[in-house]
Protein backbone atom coordinates (compact mmCIF):
# COMPACT_ATOMS: atom_id res chain seq x y z
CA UNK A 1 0.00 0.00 0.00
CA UNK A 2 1.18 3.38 -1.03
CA UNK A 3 2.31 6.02 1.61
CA UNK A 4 1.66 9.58 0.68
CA UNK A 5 2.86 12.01 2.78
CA UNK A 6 1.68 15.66 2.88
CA UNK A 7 3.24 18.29 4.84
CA UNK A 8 0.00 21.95 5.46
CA UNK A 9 0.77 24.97 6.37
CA UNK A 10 -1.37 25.86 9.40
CA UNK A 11 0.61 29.48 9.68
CA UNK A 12 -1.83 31.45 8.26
CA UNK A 13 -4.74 29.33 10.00
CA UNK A 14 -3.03 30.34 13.39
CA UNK A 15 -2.66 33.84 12.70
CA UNK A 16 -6.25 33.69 11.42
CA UNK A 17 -7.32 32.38 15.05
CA UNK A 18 -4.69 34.54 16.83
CA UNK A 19 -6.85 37.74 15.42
CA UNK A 20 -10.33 36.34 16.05
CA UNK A 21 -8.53 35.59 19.84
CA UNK A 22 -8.08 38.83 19.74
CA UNK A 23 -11.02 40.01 18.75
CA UNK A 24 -12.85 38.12 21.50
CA UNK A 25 -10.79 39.68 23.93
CA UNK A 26 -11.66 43.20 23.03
CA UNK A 27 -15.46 41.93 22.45
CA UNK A 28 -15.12 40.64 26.22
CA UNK A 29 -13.99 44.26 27.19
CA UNK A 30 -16.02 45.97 25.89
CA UNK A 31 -19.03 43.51 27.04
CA UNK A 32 -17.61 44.26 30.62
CA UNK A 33 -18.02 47.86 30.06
CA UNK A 34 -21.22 48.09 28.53
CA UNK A 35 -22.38 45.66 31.47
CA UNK A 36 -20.83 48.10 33.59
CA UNK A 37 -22.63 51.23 32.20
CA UNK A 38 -25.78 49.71 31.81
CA UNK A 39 -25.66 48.86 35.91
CA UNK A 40 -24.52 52.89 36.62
CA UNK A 41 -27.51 53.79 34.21
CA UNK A 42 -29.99 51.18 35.90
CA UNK A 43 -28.89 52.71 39.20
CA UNK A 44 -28.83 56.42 38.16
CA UNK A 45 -32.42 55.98 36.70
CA UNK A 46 -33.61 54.27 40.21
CA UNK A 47 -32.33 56.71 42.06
CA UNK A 48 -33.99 59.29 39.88
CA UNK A 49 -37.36 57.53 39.90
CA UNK A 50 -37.32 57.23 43.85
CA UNK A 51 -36.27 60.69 43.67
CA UNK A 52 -39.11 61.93 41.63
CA UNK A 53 -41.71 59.52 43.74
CA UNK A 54 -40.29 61.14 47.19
CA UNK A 55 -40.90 64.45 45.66
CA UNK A 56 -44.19 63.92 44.43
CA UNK A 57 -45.57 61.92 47.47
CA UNK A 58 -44.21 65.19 49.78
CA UNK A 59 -45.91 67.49 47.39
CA UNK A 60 -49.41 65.64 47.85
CA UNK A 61 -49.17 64.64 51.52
CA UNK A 62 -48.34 68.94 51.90
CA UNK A 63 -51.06 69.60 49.64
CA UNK A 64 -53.62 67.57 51.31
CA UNK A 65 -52.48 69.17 54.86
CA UNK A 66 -52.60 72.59 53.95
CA UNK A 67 -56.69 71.80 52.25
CA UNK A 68 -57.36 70.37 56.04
CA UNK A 69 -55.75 73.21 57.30
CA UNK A 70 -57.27 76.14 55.43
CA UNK A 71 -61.08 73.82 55.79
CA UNK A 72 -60.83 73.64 59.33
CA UNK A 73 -59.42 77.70 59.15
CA UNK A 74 -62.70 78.09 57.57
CA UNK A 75 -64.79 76.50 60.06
CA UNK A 76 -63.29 77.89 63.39
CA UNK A 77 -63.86 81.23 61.62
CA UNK A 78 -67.50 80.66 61.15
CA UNK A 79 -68.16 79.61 64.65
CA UNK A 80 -65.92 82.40 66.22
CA UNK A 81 -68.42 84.79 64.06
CA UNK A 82 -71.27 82.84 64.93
CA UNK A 83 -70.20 83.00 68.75
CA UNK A 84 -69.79 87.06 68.30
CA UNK A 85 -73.40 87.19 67.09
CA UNK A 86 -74.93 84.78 69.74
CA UNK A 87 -72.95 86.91 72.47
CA UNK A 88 -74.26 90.53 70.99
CA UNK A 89 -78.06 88.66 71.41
CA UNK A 90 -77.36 87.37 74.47
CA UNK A 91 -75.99 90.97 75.63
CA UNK A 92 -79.21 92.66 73.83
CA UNK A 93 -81.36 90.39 75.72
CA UNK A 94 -79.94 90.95 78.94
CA UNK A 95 -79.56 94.61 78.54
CA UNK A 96 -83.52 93.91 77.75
CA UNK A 97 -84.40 91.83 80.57
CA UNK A 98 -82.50 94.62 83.31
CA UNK A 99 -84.66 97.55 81.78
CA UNK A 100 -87.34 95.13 82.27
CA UNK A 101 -86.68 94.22 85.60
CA UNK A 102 -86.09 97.95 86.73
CA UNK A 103 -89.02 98.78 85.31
CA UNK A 104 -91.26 96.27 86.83
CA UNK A 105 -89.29 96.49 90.20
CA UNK A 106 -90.00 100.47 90.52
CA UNK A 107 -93.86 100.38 89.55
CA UNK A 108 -94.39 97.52 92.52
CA UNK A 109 -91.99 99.23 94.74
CA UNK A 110 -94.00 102.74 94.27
CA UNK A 111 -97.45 100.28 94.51
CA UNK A 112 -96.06 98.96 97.76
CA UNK A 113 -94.67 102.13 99.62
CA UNK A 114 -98.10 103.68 98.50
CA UNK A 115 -100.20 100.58 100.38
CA UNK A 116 -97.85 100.48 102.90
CA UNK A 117 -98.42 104.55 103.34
CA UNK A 118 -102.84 103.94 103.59
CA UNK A 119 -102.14 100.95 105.49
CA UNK A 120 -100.31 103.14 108.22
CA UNK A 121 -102.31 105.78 108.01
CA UNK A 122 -106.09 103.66 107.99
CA UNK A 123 -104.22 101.88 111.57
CA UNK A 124 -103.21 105.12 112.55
CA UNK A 125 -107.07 106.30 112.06
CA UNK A 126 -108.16 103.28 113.78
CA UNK A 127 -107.29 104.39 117.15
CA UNK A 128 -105.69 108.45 116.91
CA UNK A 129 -105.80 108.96 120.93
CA UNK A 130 -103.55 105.55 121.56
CA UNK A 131 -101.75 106.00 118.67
CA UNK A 132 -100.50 110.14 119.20
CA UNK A 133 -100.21 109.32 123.00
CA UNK A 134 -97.41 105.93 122.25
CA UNK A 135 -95.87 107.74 118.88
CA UNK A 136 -96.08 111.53 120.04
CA UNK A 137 -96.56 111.77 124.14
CA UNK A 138 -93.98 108.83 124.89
CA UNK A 139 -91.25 110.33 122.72
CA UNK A 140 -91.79 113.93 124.30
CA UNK A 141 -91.86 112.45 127.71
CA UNK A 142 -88.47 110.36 126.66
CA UNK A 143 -86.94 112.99 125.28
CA UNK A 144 -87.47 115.24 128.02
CA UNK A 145 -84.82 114.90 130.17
CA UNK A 146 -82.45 115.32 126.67
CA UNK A 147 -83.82 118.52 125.78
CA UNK A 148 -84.79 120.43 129.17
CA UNK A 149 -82.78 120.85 132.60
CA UNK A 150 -84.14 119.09 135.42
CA UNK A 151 -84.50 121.85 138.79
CA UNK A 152 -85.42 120.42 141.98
CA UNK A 153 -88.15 122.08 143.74
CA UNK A 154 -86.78 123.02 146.54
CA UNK A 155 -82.96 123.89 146.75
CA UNK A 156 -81.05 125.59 148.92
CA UNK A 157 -79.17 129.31 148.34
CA UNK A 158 -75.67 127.22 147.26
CA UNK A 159 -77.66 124.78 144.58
CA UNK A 160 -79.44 127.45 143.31
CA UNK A 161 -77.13 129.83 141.64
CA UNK A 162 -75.14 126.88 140.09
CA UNK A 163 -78.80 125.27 138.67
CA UNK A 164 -79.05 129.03 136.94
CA UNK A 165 -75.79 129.02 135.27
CA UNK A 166 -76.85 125.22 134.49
CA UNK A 167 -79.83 126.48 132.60
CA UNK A 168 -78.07 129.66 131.53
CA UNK A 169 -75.59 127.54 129.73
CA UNK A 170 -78.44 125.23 128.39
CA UNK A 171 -80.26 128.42 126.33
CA UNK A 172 -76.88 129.74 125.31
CA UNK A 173 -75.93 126.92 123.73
CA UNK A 174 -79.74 125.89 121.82
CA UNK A 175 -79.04 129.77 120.96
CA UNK A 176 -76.13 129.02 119.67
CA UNK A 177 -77.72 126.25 117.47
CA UNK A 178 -79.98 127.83 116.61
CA UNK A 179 -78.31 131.29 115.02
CA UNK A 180 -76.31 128.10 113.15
CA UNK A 181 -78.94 127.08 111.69
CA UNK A 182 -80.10 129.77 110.55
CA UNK A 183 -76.58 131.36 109.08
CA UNK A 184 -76.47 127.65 107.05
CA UNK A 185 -80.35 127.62 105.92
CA UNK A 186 -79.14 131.75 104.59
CA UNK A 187 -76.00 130.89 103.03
CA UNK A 188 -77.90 127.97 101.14
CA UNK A 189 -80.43 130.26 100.16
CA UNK A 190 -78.49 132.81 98.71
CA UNK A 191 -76.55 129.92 96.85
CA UNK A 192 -79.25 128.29 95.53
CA UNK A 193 -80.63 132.35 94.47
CA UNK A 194 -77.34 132.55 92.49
CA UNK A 195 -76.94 129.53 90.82
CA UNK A 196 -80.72 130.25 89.81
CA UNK A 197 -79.85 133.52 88.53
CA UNK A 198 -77.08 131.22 86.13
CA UNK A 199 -79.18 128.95 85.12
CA UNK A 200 -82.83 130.32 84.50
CA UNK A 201 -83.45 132.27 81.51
CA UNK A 202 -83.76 136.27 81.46
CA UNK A 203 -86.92 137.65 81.33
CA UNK A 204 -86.20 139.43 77.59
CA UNK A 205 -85.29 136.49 76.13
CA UNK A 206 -87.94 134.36 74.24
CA UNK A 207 -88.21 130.76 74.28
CA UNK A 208 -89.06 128.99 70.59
CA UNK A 209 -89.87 125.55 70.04
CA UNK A 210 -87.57 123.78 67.68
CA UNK A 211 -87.14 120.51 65.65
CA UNK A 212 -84.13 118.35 66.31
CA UNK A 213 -83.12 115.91 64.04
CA UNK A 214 -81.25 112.63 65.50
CA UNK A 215 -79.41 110.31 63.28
CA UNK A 216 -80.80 106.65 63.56
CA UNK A 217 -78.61 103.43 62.22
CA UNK A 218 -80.72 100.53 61.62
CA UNK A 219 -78.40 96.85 61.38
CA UNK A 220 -80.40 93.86 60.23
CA UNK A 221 -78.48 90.82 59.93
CA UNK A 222 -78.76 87.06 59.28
CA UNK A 223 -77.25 85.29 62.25
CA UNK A 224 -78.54 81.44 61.06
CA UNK A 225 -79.50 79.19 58.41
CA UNK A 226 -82.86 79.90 59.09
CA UNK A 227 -83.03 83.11 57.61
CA UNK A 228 -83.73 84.38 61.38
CA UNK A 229 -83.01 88.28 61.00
CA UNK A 230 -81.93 90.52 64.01
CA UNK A 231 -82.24 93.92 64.43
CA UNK A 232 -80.16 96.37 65.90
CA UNK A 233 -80.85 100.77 66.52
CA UNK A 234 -77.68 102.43 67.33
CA UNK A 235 -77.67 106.33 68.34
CA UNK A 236 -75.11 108.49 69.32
CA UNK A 237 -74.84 108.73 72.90
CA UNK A 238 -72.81 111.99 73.34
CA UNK A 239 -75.83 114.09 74.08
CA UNK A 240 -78.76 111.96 74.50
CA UNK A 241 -80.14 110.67 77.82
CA UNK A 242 -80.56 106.84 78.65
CA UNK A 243 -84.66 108.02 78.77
CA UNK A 244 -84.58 109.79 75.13
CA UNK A 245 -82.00 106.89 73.92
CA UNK A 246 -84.82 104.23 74.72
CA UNK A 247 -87.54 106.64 73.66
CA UNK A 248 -86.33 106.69 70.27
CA UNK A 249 -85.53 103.35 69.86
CA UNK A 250 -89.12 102.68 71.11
CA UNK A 251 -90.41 104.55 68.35
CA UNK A 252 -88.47 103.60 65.71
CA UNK A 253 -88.69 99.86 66.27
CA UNK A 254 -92.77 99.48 65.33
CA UNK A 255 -91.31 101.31 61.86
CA UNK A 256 -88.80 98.62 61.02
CA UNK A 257 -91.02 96.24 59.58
CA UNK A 258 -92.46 99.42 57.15
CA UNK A 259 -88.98 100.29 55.70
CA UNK A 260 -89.10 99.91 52.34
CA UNK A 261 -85.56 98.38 50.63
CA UNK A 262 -83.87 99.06 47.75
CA UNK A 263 -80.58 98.04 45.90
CA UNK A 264 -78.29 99.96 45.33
CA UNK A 265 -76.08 99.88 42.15
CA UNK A 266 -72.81 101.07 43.54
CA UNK A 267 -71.04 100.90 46.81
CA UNK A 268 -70.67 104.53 48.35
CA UNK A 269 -67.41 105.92 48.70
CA UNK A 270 -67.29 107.27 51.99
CA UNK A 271 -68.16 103.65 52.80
CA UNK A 272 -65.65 102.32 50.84
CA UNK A 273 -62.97 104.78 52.17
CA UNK A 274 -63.57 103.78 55.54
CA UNK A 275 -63.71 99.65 54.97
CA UNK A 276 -60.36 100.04 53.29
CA UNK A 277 -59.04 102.42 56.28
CA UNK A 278 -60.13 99.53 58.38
CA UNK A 279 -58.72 97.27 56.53
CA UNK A 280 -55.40 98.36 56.09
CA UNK A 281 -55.35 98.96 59.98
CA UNK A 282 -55.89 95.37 60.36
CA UNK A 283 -53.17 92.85 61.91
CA UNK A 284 -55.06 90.06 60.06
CA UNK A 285 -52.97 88.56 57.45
CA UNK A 286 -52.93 89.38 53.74
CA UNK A 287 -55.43 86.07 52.77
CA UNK A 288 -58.05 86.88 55.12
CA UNK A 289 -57.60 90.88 53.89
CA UNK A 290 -57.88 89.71 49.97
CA UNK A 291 -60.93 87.26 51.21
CA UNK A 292 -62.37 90.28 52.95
CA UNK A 293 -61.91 92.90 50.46
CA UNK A 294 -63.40 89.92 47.81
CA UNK A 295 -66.54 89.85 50.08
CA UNK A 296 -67.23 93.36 50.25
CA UNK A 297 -66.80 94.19 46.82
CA UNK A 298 -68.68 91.13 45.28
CA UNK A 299 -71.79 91.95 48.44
CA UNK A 300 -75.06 93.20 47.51
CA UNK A 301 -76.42 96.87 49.33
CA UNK A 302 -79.66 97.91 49.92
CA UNK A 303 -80.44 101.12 51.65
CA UNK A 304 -83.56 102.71 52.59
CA UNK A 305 -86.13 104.22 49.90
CA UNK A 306 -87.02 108.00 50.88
CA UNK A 307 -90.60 109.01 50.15
């Protein structure tokens, strides 16, 4: 059988699988890195998606507080008001109840002194002689030895001229009293003449009946759900007594009901100047001045029609 050798070149073969060696290594390499940035990317993104979801879950959770917060604002506001306007009724009605009460406690006490004044004088009547003798003899006769000097009958020379100077002294001093008296009940007299003379009018002078005119602010306001109005007459106290003050409010309440309403189209300035002087005196914060200034331009006035 026949031998054949052959002798291959496997040179450029190994160089071929040298480079693709190669190759693989800087595939590998460059796997590794990718791998690598891929993992810093995964991890950057994470951390910028729990990042984001902190931020927004912080955002909400504040949001949703401050909406509580401003709510139950709101509703502490409303019952502090309400609480204002149940404390001016309560003080209207008590203010009420004491004119009441004086007035029903002076017409029985001037009903009872006025029984009490027959009664004593029908018992008086009943018996005069008893009663003079116990209310006017008994008090003379106790009196007596207060307002008079006792003198014995008989005394001797010595007793006698000190019992005079005794009764002397007695007159001399009921004199004196009595020129007292009289020097007080003069000196108030001629007072009372001069602060006449200041006071009453001079005979030239002529007395004419006038007209005064007394301004009259009428509140109504809505205090409930249940459209339950109250009513309030203010007047200027600087020169009006508590007798006219009630006088006038007695007859301008029966009138209330009679006012005829009407709306008006803009607010008046002087009212307007003096809301925002208020208003910018304030220590309230600037929300509850913009919600206040909000009200009062976007409220509806109504002021009373003149015949």
């Amino acid at each position: 059988m026949a031998t054949f050798n052959y002798t291959v070149d496997t040179h450029p073969m190994a160089q071929e699988i040298g480079s693709v060696s190669n190759h693989l290594k800087v595939t590998t390499t460059a796997v590794v890195a990718m791998q690598t940035a891929v993992v810093l990317a995964e991890a950057k993104a994470a951390d910028h998606v729990c990042e984001n979801v902190n931020r927004g879950f912080y955002s909400l959770i504040r949001s949703q507080i401050s909406q509580k917060a401003a709510i139950s604002q709101a509703k502490v506001d409303s019952h502090l008001m309400q609480l204002n306007q149940q404390k001016k009724q309560l003080l209207a009605i008590k203010g009420r109840m004491e004119r009441d009460y004086n007035m029903i406690s002076n017409r029985y006490l001037k009903l009872f002194n006025g029984l009490n004044s027959n009664l004593k004088h029908r018992v008086f009547e009943l018996d005069k002689p008893t009663i003079n003798f116990a209310v006017r003899d008994v008090e003379k006769v106790s009196n007596r030895t207060k307002h008079l000097t006792a003198t014995v009958p008989v005394s001797q020379l010595e007793s006698l001229a000190v019992s005079q100077k005794i009764i002397a002294s007695n007159l001399k001093y009921r004199g004196m009293n009595v020129i007292s008296s009289m020097t007080k009940f003069l000196g108030d007299m001629y007072a009372q003449k001069e602060l006449t003379s200041h006071i009453l009018l001079q005979s030239s002078s002529k007395t004419e009946s006038a007209i005064l005119s007394v301004p009259v602010a009428i509140s109504e306001s809505n205090y409930d759900s249940h459209d339950n109005k109250n009513v309030e007459i203010i007047l200027n106290d600087a020169e009006l007594t508590k007798h006219a003050q009630s006088a006038i409010k007695n007859a301008v309440m029966p009138n209330v009901a009679h006012l005829q309403w009407k709306r008006e189209p803009e607010i008046n300035k002087e009212v307007q100047s003096e809301f925002s002087k208020l208003l910018t005196s304030s220590a309230s914060s600037e929300r509850v001045k913009d919600m206040a200034n909000k009200l009062f331009i976007a409220n509806n006035y109504q002021t009373i029609q003149t015949q």
